[in-house]
PDB file of N, CA and C in Angstrom:
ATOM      1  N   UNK A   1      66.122  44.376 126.005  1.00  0.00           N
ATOM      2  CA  UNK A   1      64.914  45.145 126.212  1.00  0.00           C
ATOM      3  C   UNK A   1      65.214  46.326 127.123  1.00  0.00           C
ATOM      4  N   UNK A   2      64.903  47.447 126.517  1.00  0.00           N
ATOM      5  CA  UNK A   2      64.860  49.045 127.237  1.00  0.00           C
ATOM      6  C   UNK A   2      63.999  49.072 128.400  1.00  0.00           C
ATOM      7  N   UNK A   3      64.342  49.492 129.932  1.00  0.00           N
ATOM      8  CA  UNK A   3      63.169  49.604 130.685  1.00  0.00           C
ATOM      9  C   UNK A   3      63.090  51.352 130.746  1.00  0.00           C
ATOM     10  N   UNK A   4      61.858  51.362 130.466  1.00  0.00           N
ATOM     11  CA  UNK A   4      62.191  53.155 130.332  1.00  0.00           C
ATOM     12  C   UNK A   4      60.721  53.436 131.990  1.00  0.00           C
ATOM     13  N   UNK A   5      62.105  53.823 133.105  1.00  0.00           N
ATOM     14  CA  UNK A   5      61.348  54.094 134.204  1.00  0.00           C
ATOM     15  C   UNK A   5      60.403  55.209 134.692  1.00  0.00           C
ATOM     16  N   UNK A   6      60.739  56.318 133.376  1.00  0.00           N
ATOM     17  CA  UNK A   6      60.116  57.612 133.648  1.00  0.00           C
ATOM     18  C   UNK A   6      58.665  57.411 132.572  1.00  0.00           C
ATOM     19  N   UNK A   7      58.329  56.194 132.447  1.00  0.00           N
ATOM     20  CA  UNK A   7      57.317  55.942 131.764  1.00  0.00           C
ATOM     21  C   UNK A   7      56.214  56.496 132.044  1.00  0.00           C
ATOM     22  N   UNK A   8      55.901  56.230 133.694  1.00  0.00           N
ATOM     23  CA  UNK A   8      54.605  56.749 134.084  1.00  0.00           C
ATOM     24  C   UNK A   8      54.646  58.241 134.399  1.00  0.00           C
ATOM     25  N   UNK A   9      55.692  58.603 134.244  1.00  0.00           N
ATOM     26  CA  UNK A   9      55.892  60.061 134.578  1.00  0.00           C
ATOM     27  C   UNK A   9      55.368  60.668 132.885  1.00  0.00           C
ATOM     28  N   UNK A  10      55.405  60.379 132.159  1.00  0.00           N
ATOM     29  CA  UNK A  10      55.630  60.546 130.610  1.00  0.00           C
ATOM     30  C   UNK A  10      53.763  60.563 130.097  1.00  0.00           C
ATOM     31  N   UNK A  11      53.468  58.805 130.922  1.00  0.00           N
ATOM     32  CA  UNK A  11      52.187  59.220 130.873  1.00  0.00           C
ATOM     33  C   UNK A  11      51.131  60.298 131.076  1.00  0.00           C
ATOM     34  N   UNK A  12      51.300  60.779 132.683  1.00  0.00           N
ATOM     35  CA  UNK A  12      50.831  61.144 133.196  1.00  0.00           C
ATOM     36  C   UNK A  12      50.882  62.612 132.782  1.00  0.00           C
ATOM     37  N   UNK A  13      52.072  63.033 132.117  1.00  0.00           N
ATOM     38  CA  UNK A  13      52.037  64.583 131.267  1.00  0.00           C
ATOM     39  C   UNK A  13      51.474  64.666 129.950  1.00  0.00           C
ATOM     40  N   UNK A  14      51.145  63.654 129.442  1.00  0.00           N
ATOM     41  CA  UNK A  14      50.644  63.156 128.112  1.00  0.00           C
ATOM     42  C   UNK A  14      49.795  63.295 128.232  1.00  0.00           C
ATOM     43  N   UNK A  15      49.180  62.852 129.285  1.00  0.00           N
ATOM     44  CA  UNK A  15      47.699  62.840 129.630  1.00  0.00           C
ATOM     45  C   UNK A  15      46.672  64.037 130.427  1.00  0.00           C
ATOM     46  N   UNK A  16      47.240  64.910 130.527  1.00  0.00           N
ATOM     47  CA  UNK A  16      46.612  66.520 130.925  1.00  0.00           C
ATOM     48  C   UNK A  16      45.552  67.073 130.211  1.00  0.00           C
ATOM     49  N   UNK A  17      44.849  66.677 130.031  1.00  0.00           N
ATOM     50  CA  UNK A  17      43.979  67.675 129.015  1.00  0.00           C
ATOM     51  C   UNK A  17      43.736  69.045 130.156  1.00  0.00           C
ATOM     52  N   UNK A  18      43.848  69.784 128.796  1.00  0.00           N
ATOM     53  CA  UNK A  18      44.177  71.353 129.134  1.00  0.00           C
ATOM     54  C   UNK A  18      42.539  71.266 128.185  1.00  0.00           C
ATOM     55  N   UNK A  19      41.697  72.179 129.684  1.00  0.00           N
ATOM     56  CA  UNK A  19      40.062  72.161 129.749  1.00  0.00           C
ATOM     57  C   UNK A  19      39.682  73.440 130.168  1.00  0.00           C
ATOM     58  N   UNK A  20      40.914  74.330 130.672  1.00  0.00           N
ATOM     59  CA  UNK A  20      40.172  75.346 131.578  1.00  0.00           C
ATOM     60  C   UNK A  20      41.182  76.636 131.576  1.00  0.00           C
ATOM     61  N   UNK A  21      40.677  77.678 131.398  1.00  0.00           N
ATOM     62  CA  UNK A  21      41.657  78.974 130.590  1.00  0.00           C
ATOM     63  C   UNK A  21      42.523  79.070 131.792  1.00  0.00           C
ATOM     64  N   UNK A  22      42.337  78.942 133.269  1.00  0.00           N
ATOM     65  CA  UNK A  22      43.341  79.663 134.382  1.00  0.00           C
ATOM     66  C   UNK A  22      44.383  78.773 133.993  1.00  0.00           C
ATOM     67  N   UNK A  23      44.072  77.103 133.859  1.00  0.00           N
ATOM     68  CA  UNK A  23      45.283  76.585 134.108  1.00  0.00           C
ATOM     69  C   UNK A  23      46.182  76.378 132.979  1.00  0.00           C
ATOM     70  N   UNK A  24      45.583  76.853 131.318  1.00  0.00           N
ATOM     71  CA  UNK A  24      46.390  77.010 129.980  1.00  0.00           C
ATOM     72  C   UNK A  24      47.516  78.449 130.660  1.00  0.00           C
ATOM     73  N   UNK A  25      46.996  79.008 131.393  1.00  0.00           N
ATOM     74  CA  UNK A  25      47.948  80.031 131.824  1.00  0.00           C
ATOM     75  C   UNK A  25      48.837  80.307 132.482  1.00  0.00           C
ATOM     76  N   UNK A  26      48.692  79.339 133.720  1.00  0.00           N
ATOM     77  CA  UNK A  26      49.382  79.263 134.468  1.00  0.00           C
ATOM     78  C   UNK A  26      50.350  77.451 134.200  1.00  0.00           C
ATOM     79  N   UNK A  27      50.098  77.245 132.906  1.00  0.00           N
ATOM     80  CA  UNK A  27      51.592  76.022 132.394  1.00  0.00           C
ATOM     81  C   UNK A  27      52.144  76.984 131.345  1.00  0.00           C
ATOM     82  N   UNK A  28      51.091  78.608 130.397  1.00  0.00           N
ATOM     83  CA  UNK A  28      52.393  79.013 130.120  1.00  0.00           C
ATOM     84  C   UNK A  28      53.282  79.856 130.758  1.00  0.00           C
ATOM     85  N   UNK A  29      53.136  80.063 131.941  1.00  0.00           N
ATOM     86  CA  UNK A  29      53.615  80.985 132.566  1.00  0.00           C
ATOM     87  C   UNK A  29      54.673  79.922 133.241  1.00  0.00           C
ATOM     88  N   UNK A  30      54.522  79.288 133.366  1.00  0.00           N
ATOM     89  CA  UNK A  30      55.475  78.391 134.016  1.00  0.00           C
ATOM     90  C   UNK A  30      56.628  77.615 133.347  1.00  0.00           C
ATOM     91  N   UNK A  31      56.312  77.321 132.463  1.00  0.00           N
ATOM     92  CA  UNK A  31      56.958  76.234 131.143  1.00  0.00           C
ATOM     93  C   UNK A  31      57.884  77.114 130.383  1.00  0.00           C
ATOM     94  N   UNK A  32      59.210  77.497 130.648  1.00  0.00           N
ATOM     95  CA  UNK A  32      59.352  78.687 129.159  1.00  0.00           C
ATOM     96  C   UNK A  32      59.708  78.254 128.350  1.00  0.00           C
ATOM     97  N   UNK A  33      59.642  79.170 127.044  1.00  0.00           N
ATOM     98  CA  UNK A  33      59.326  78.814 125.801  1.00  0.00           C
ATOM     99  C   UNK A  33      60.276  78.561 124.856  1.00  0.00           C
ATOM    100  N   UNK A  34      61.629  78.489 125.958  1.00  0.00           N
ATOM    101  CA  UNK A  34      63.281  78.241 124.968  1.00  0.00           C
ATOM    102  C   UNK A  34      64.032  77.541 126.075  1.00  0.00           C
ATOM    103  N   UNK A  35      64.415  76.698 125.993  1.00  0.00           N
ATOM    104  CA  UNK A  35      65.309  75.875 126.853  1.00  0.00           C
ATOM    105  C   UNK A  35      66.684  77.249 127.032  1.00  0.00           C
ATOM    106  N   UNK A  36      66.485  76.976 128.375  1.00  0.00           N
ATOM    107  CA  UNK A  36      67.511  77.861 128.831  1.00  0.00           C
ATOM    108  C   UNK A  36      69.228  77.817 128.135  1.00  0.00           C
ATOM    109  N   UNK A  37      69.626  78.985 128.170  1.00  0.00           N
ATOM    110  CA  UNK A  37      71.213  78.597 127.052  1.00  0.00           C
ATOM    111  C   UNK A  37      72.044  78.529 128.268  1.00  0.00           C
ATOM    112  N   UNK A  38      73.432  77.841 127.382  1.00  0.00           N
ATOM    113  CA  UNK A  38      74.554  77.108 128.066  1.00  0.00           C
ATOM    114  C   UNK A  38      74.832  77.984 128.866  1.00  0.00           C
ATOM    115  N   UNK A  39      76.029  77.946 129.215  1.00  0.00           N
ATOM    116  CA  UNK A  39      76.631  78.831 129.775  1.00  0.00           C
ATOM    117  C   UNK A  39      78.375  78.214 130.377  1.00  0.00           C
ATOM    118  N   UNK A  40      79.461  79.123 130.336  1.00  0.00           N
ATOM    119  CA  UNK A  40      80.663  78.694 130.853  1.00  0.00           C
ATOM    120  C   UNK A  40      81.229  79.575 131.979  1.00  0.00           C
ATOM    121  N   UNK A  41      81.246  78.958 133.051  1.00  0.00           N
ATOM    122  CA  UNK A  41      82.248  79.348 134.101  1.00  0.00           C
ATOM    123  C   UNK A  41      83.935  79.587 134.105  1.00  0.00           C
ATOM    124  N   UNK A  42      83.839  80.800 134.275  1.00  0.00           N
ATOM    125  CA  UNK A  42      85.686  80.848 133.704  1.00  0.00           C
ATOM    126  C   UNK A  42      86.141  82.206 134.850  1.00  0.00           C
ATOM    127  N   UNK A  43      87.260  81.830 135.326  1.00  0.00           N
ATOM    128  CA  UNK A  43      87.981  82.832 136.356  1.00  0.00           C
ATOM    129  C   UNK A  43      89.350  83.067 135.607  1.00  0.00           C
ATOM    130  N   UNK A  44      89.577  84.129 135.196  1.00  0.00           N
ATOM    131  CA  UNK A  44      90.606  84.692 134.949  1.00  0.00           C
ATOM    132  C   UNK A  44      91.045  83.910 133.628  1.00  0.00           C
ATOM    133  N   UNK A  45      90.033  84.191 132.565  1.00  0.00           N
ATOM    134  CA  UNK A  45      90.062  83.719 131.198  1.00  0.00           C
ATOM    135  C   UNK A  45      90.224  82.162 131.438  1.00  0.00           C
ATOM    136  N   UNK A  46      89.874  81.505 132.291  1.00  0.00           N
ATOM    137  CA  UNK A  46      90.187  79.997 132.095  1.00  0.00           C
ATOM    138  C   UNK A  46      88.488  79.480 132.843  1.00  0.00           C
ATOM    139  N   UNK A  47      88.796  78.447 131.701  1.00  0.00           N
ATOM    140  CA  UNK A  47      87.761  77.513 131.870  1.00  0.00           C
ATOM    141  C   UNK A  47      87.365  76.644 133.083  1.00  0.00           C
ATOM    142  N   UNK A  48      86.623  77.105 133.670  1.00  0.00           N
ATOM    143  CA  UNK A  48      86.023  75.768 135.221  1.00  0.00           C
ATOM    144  C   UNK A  48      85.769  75.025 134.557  1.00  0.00           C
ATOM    145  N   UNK A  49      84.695  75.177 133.938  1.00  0.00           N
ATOM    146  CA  UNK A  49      83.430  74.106 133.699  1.00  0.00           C
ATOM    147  C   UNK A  49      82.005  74.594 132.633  1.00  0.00           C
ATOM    148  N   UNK A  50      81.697  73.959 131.852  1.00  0.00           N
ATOM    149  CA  UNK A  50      80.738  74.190 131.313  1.00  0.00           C
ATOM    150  C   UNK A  50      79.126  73.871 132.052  1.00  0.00           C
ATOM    151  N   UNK A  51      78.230  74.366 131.575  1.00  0.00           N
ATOM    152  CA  UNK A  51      77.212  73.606 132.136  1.00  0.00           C
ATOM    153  C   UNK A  51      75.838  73.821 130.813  1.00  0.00           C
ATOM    154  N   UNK A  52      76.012  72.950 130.367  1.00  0.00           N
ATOM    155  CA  UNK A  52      75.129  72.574 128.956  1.00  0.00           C
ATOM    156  C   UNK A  52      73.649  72.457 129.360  1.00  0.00           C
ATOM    157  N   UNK A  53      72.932  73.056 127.787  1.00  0.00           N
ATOM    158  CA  UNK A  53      71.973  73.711 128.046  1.00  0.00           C
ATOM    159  C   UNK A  53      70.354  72.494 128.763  1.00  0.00           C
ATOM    160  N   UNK A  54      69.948  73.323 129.420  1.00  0.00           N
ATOM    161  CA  UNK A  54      68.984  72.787 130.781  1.00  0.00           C
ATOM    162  C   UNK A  54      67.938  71.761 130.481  1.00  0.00           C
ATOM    163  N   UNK A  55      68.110  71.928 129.306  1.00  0.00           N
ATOM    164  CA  UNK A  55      66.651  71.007 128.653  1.00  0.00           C
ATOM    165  C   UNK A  55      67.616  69.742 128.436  1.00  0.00           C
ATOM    166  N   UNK A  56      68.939  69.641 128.015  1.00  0.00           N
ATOM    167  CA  UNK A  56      69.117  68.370 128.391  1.00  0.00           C
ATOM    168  C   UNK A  56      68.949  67.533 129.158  1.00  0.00           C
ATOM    169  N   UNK A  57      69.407  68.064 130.077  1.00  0.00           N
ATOM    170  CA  UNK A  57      69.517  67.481 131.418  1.00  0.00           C
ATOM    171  C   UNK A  57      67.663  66.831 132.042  1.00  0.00           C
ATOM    172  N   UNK A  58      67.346  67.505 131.211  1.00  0.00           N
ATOM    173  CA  UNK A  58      65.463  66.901 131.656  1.00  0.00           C
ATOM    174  C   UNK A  58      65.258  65.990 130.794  1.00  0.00           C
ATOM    175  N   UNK A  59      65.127  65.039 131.404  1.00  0.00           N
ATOM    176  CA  UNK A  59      64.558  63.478 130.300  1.00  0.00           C
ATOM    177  C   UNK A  59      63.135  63.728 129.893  1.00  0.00           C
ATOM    178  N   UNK A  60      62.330  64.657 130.573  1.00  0.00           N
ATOM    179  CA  UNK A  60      60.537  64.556 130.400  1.00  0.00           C
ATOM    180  C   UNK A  60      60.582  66.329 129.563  1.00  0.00           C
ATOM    181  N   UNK A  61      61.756  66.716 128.950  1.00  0.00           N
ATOM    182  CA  UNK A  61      61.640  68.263 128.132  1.00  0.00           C
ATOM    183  C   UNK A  61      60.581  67.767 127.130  1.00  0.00           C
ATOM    184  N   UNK A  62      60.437  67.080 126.590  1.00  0.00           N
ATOM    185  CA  UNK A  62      59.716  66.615 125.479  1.00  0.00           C
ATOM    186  C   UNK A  62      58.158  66.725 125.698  1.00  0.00           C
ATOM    187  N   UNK A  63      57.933  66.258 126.684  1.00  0.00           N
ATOM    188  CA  UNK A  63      56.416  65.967 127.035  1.00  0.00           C
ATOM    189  C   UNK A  63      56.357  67.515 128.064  1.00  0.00           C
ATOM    190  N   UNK A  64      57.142  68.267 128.204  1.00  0.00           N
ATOM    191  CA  UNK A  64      56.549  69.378 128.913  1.00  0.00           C
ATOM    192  C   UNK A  64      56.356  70.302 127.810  1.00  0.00           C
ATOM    193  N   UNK A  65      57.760  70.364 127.051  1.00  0.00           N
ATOM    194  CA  UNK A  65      57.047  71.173 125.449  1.00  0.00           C
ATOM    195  C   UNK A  65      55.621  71.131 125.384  1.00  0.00           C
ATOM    196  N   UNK A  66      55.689  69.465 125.194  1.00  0.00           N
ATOM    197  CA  UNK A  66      53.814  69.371 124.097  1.00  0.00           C
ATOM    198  C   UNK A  66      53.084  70.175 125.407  1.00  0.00           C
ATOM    199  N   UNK A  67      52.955  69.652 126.327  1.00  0.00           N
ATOM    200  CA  UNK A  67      52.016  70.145 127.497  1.00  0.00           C
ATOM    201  C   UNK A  67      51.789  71.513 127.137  1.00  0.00           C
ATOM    202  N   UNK A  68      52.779  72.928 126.843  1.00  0.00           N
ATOM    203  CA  UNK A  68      52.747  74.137 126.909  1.00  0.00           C
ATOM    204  C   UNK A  68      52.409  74.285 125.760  1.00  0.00           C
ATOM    205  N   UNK A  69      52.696  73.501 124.650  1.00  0.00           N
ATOM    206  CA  UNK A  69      51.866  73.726 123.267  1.00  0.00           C
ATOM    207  C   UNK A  69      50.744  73.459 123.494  1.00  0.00           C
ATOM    208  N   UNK A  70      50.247  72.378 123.820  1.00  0.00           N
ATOM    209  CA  UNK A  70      48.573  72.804 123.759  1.00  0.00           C
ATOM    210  C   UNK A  70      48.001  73.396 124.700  1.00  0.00           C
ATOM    211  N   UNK A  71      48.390  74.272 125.746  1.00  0.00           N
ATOM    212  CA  UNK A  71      48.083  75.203 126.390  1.00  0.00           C
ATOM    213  C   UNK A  71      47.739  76.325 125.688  1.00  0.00           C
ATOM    214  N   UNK A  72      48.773  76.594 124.816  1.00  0.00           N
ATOM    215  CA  UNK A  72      48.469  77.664 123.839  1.00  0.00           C
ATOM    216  C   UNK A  72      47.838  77.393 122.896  1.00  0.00           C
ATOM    217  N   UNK A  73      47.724  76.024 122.340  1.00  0.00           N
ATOM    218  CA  UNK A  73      46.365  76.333 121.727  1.00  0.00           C
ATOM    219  C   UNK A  73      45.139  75.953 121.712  1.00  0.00           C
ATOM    220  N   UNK A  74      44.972  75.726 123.531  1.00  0.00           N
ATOM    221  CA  UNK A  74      44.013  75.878 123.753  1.00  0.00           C
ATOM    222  C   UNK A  74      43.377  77.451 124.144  1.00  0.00           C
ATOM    223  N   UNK A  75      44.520  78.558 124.512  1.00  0.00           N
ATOM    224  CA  UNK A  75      43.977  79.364 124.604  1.00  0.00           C
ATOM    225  C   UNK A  75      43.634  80.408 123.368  1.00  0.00           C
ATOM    226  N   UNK A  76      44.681  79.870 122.311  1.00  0.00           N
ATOM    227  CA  UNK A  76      44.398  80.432 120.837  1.00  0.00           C
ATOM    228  C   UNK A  76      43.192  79.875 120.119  1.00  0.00           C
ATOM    229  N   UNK A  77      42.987  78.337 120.189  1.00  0.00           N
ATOM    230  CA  UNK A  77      41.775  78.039 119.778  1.00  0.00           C
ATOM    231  C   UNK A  77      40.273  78.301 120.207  1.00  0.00           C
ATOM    232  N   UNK A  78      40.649  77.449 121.419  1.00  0.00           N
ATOM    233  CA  UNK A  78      39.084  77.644 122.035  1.00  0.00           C
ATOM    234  C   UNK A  78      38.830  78.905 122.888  1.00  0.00           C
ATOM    235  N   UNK A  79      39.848  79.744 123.576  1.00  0.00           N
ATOM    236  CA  UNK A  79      39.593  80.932 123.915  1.00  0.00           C
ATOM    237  C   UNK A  79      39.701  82.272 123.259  1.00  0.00           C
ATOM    238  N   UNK A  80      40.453  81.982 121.721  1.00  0.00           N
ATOM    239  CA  UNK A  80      40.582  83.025 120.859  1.00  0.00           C
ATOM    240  C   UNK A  80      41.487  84.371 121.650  1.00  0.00           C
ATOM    241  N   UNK A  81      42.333  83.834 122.582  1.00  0.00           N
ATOM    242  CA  UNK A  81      42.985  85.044 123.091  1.00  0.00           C
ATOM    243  C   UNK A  81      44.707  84.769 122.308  1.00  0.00           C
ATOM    244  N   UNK A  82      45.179  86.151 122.315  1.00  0.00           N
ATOM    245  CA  UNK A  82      46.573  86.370 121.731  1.00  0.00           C
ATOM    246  C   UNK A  82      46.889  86.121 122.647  1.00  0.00           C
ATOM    247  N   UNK A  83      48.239  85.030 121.786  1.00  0.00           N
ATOM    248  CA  UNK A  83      49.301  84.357 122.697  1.00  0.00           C
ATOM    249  C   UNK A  83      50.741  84.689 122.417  1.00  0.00           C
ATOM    250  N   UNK A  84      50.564  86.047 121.810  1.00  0.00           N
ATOM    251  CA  UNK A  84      52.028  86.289 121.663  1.00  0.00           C
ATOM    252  C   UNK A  84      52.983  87.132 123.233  1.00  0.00           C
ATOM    253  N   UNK A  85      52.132  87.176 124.202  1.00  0.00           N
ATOM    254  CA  UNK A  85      53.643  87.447 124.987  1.00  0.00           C
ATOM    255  C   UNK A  85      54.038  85.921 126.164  1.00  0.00           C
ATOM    256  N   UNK A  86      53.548  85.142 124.784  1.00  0.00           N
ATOM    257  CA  UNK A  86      54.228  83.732 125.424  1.00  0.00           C
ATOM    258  C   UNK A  86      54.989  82.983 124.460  1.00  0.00           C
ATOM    259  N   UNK A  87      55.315  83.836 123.917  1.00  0.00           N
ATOM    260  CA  UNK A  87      55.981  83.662 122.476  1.00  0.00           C
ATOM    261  C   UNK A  87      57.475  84.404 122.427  1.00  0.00           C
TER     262      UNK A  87
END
């Protein structure tokens, strides 16, 4: 049996209802909208170290996605405002 400890953490982002236009704005302003890219450390054409891309490394990327998706459409739906420079 799996104990999955970030459970209540998982809940508790699941569970946001997005109700109110300041704060659909201020999770998309916060949340961005592409998991940050890799990147390699290298001195004098040689390889340090990699450091792989950021959304891995977050066990709760999943549930912050959805969170910023329905931010946007709560502000596309129920506020009818363009959401393309969060896009």
């Amino acid at each position: 049996m799996k104990i999955d400890c970030l459970k209540p953490f998982r809940n508790l982002i699941n569970s946001i209802q997005i109700e109110n236009k300041n704060l659909a704005h201020i999770i998309c302003k916060l949340i961005p909208n592409q998991c940050p890219f890799e990147s390699e450390v290298r001195i004098f054409n040689h390889l340090l170290f990699s450091i792989p891309p950021l959304c891995k490394l977050n066990p709760l990327y999943e549930e912050v996605i959805a969170l910023r998706f329905r931010a946007l459409c709560f502000l596309a739906d129920n506020c009818s405002e363009n959401i393309s420079q969060y896009c």
